[in-house]
Protein backbone atom coordinates (compact mmCIF):
# COMPACT_ATOMS: atom_id res chain seq x y z
CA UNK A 1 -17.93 -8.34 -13.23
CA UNK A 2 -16.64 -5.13 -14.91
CA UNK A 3 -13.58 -5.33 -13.74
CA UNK A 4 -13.16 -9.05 -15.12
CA UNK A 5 -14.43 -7.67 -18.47
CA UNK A 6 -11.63 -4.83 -18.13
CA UNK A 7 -9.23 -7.94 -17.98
CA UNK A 8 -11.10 -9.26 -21.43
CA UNK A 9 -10.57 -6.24 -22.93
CA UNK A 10 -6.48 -6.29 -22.14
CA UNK A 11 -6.50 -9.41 -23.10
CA UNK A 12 -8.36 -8.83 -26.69
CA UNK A 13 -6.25 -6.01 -27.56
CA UNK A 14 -2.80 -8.09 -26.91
CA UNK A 15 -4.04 -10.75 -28.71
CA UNK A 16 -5.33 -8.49 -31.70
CA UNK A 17 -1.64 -6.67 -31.35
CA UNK A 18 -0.16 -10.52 -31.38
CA UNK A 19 -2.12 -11.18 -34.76
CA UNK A 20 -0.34 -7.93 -36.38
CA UNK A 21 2.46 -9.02 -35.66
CA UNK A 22 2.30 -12.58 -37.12
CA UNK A 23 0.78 -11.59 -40.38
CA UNK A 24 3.29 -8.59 -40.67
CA UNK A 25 2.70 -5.14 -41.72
CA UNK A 26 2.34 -1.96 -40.05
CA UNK A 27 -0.85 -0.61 -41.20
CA UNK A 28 -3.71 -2.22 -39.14
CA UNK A 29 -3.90 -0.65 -35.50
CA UNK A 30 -6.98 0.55 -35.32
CA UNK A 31 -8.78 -2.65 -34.16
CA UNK A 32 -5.97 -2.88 -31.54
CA UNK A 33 -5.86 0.35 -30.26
CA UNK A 34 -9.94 1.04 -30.21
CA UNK A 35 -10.41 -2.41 -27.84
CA UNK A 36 -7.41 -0.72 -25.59
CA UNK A 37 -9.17 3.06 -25.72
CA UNK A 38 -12.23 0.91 -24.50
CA UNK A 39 -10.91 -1.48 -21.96
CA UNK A 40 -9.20 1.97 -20.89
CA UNK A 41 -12.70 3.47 -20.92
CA UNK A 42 -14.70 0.56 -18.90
CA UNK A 43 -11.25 0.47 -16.19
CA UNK A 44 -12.16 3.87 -15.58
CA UNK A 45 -15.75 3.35 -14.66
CA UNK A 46 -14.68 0.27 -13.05
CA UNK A 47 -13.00 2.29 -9.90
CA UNK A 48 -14.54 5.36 -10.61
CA UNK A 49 -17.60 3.40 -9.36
CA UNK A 50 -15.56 1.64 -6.56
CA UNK A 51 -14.71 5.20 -5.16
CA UNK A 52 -18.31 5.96 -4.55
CA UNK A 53 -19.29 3.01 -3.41
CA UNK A 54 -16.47 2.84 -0.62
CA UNK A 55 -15.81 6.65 -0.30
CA UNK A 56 -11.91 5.88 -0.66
CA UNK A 57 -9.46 5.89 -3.93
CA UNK A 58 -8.04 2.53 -4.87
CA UNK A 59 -4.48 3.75 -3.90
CA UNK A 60 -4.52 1.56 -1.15
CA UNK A 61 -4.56 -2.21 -0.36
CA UNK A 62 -2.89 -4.60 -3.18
CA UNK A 63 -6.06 -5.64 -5.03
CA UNK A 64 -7.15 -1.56 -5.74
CA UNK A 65 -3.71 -0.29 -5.99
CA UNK A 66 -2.50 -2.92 -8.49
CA UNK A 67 -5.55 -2.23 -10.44
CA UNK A 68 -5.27 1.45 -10.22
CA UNK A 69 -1.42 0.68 -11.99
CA UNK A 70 -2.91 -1.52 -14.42
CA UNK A 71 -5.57 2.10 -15.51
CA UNK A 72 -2.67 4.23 -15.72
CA UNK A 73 -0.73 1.72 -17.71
CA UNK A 74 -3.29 1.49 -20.07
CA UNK A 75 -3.88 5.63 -20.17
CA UNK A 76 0.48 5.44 -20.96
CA UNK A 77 -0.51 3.12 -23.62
CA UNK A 78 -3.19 5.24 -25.17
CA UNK A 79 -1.39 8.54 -25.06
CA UNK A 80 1.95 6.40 -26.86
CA UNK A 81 -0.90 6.62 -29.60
CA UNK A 82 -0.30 10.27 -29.80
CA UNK A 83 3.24 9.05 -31.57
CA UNK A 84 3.10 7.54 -35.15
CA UNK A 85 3.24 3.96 -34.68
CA UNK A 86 3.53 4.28 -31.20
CA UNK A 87 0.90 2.16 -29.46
CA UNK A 88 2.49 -0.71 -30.84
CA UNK A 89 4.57 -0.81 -27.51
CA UNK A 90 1.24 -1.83 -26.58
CA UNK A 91 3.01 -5.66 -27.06
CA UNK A 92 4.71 -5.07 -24.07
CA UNK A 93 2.52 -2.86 -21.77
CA UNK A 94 -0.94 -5.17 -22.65
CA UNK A 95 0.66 -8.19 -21.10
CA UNK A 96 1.84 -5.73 -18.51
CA UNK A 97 -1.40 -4.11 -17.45
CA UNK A 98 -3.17 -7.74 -18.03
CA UNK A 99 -0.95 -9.40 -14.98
CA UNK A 100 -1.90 -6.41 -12.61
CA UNK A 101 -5.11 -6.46 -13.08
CA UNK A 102 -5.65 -10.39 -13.06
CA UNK A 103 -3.58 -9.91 -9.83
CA UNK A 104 -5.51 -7.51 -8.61
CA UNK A 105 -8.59 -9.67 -9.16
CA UNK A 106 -7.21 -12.23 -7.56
CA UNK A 107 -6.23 -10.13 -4.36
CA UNK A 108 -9.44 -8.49 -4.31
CA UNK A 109 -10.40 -4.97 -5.21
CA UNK A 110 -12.03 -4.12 -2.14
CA UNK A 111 -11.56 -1.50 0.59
CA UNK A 112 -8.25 -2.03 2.28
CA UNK A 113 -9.73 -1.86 6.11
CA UNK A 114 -6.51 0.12 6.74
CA UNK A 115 -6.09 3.03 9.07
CA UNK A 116 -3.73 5.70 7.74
CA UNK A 117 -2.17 8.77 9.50
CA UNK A 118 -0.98 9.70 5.65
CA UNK A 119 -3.90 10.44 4.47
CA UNK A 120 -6.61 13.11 2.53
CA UNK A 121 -5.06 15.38 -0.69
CA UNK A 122 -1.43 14.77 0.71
CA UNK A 123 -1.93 11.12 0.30
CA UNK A 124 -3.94 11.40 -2.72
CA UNK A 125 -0.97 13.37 -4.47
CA UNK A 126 1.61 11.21 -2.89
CA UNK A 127 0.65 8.05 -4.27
CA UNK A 128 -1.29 9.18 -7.59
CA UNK A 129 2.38 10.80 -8.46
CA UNK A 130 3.88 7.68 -7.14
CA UNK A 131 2.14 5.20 -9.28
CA UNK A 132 1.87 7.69 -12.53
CA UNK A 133 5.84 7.47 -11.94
CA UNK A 134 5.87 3.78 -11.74
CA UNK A 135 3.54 3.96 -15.29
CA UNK A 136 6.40 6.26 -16.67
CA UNK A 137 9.15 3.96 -15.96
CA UNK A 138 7.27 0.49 -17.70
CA UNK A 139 6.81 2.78 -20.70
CA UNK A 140 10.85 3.31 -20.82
CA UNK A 141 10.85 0.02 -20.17
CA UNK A 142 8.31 -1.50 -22.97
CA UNK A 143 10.21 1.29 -25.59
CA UNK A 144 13.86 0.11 -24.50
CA UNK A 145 13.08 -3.57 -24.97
CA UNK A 146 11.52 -2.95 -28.05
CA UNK A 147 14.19 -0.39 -29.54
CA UNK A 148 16.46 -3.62 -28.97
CA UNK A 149 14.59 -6.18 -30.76
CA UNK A 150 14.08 -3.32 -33.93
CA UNK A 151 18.25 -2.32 -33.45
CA UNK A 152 19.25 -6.27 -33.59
CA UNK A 153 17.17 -6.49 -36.97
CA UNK A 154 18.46 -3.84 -38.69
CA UNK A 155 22.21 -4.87 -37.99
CA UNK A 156 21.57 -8.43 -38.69
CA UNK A 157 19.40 -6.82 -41.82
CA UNK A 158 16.83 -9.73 -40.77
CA UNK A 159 13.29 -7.47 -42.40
CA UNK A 160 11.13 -9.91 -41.42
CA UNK A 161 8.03 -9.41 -39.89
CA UNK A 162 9.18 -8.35 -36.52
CA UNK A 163 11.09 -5.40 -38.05
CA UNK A 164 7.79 -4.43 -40.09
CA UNK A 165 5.79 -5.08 -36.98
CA UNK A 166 7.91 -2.66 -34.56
CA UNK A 167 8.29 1.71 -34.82
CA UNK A 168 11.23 2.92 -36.40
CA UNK A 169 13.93 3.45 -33.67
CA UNK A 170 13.60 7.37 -33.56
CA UNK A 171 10.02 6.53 -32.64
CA UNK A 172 10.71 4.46 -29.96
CA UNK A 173 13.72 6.65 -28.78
CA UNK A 174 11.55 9.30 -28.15
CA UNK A 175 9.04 7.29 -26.13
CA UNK A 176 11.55 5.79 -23.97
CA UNK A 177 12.94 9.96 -23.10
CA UNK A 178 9.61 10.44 -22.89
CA UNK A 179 8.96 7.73 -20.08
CA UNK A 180 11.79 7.78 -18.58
CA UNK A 181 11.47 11.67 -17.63
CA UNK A 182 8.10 11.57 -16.86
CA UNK A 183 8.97 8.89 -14.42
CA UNK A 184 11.74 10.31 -12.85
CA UNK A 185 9.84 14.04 -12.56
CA UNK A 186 6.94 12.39 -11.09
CA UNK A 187 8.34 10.21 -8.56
CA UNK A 188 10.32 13.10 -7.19
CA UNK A 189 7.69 14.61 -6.77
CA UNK A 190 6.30 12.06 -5.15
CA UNK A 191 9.05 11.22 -2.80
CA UNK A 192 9.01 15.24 -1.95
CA UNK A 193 5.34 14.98 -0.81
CA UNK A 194 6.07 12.25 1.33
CA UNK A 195 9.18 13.46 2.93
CA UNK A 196 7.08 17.10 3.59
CA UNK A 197 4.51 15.05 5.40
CA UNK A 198 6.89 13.16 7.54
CA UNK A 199 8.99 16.21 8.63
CA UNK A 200 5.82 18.07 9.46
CA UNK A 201 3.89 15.54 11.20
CA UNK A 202 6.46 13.25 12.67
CA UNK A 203 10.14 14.54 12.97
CA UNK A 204 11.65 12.33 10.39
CA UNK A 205 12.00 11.05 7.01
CA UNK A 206 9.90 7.58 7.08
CA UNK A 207 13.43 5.73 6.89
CA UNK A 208 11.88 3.44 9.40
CA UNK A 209 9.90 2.47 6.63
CA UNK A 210 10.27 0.07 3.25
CA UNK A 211 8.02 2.13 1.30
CA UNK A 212 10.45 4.90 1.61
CA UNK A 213 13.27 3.19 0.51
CA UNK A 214 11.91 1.21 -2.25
CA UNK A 215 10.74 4.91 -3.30
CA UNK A 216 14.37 6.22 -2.81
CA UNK A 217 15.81 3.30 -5.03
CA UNK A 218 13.45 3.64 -7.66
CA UNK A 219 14.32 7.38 -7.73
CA UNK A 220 17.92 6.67 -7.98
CA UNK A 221 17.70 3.77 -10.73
CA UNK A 222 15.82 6.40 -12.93
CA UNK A 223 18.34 9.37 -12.74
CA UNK A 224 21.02 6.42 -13.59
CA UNK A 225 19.03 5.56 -16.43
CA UNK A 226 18.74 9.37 -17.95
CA UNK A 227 22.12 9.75 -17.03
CA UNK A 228 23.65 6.71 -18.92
CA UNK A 229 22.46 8.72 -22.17
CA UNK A 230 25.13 10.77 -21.95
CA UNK A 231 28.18 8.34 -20.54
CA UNK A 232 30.14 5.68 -22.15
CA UNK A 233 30.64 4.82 -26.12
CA UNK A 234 28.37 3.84 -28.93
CA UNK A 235 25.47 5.04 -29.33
CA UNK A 236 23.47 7.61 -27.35
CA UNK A 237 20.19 6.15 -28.02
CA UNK A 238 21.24 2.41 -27.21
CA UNK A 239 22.83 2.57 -23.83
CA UNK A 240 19.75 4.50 -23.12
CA UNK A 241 17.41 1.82 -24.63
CA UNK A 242 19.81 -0.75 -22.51
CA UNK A 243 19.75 1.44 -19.26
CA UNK A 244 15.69 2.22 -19.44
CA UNK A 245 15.14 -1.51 -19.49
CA UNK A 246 17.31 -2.75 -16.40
CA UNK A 247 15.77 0.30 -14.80
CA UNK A 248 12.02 -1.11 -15.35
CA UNK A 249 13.85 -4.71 -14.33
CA UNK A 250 15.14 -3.66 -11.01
CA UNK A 251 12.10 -1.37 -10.19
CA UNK A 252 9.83 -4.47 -10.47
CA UNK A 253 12.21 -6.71 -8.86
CA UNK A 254 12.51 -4.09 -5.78
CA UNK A 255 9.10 -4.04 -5.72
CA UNK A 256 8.10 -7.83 -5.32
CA UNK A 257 10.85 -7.91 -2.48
CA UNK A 258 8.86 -5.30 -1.26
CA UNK A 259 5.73 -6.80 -1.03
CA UNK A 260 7.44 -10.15 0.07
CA UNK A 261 8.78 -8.51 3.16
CA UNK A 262 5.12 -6.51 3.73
CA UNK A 263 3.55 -7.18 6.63
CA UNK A 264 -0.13 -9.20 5.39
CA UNK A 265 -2.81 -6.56 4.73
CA UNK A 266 0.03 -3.67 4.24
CA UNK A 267 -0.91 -0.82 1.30
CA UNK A 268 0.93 -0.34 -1.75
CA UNK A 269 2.92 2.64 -0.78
């Protein structure tokens, strides 16, 4: 039941994001971003109470996992807050954190039944870093799509209510750096953690396993992204805008092939 009335909350907080938006203006998101600090709020009880029921983290099994990246895509909405106008990425990420968790529900957040040999505070690290990485890279996502939609106005000159709905560029330039970094730090760290428990306990790598490479991919898409910054003509913040949002786009489209190809009953990572 909470967890269905964390999906209410999402939902409310889109929808009072969507209403912004179609009466115009930039001035009323503090109805918005309250319901999201309190879905955020009830999520958090949600699996906080799951853990002690089941004695295990939801960071495995598709149901907990996808509703553990649903929490930490609403915590990367509420810290965007932190930035002037910021949360209103929170058009992009709401929707985004909404479909996880209604999957999630639908998968079941219950304990997974699996039996790990990657487990305890290397696990815990592993796929907590993994999954904050993952959160990192929809919020370079959300701000590239979004630093798009506000560039196309402002060359068309089209100040409609979209254009007094969105942050200025330099706003959402600095959230999609901010993402994509965070994402890129995080999931090396991640992938680091994983490749120093498979050298120590195993010999190898994992690259017997699609986890690993999905990891490896995601890892690489990222440092293309931060790179493209710097390469090619026009401007910087643009082709970075452009490059975070094919990086979210291939990310999520690795990871459905991923779960396509999973074994039934396989964890997230």
């Amino acid at each position: 039941m909470t967890h269905f009335l964390v999906l209410v909350l999402y939902l409310a907080a889109f929808l009072f994001w969507l209403s912004t938006l179609i009466t115009g203006g930039r001035s009323r998101q503090s109805l918005p971003a309250w319901t999201t600090a309190v879905g955020v709020a009830v999520h958090v009880a949600a699996l906080a109470r799951f853990t002690l029921i089941y004695g295990e983290l939801p960071l495995v099994g598709l149901g907990p996992s996808l509703s553990m990246l649903a929490l930490l895509t609403g915590v990367g909405l509420a810290a965007a807050l932190a930035l002037r106008e910021g949360g209103r990425v929170g058009i992009v990420l709401l929707p985004l954190a909404f479909i996880l968790q209604a999957t999630a529900l639908l998968a079941g957040i219950r304990p997974s039944g699996i039996a790990l040999d990657f487990r305890g505070g290397w696990f815990i690290l592993h796929a907590g870093l993994g999954l904050a990485g993952i959160v990192g890279v929809s919020l370079a996502g959300a701000a590239g799509w979004l630093y798009l939609a506000q560039f196309r106005e402002l060359k068309e000159k089209r100040m409609g209510r979209l254009f007094h709905f969105l942050p200025p560029l330099v706003t959402l330039d600095r959230l999609g750096q901010v993402g994509s970094r965070m994402g890129f730090v995080l999931l090396t760290l991640s992938l680091v953690l994983g490749w120093a428990w498979t050298v120590r306990f195993r010999g190898t790598f994992g690259q017997d396993t699609a986890q690993m490479w999905w990891g490896l991919f995601s890892w690489l898409i990222m440092l293309s992204a931060i790179v493209a910054r710097g390469l090619g003509e026009g401007p910087a913040e643009r082709r970075s805008a452009v490059a975070n949002s094919l990086a979210f786009l291939l990310i999520a489209a690795g990871y459905v092939l991923l779960r396509l190809s999973a074994r039934p009953g396989a964890g997230f990572l």
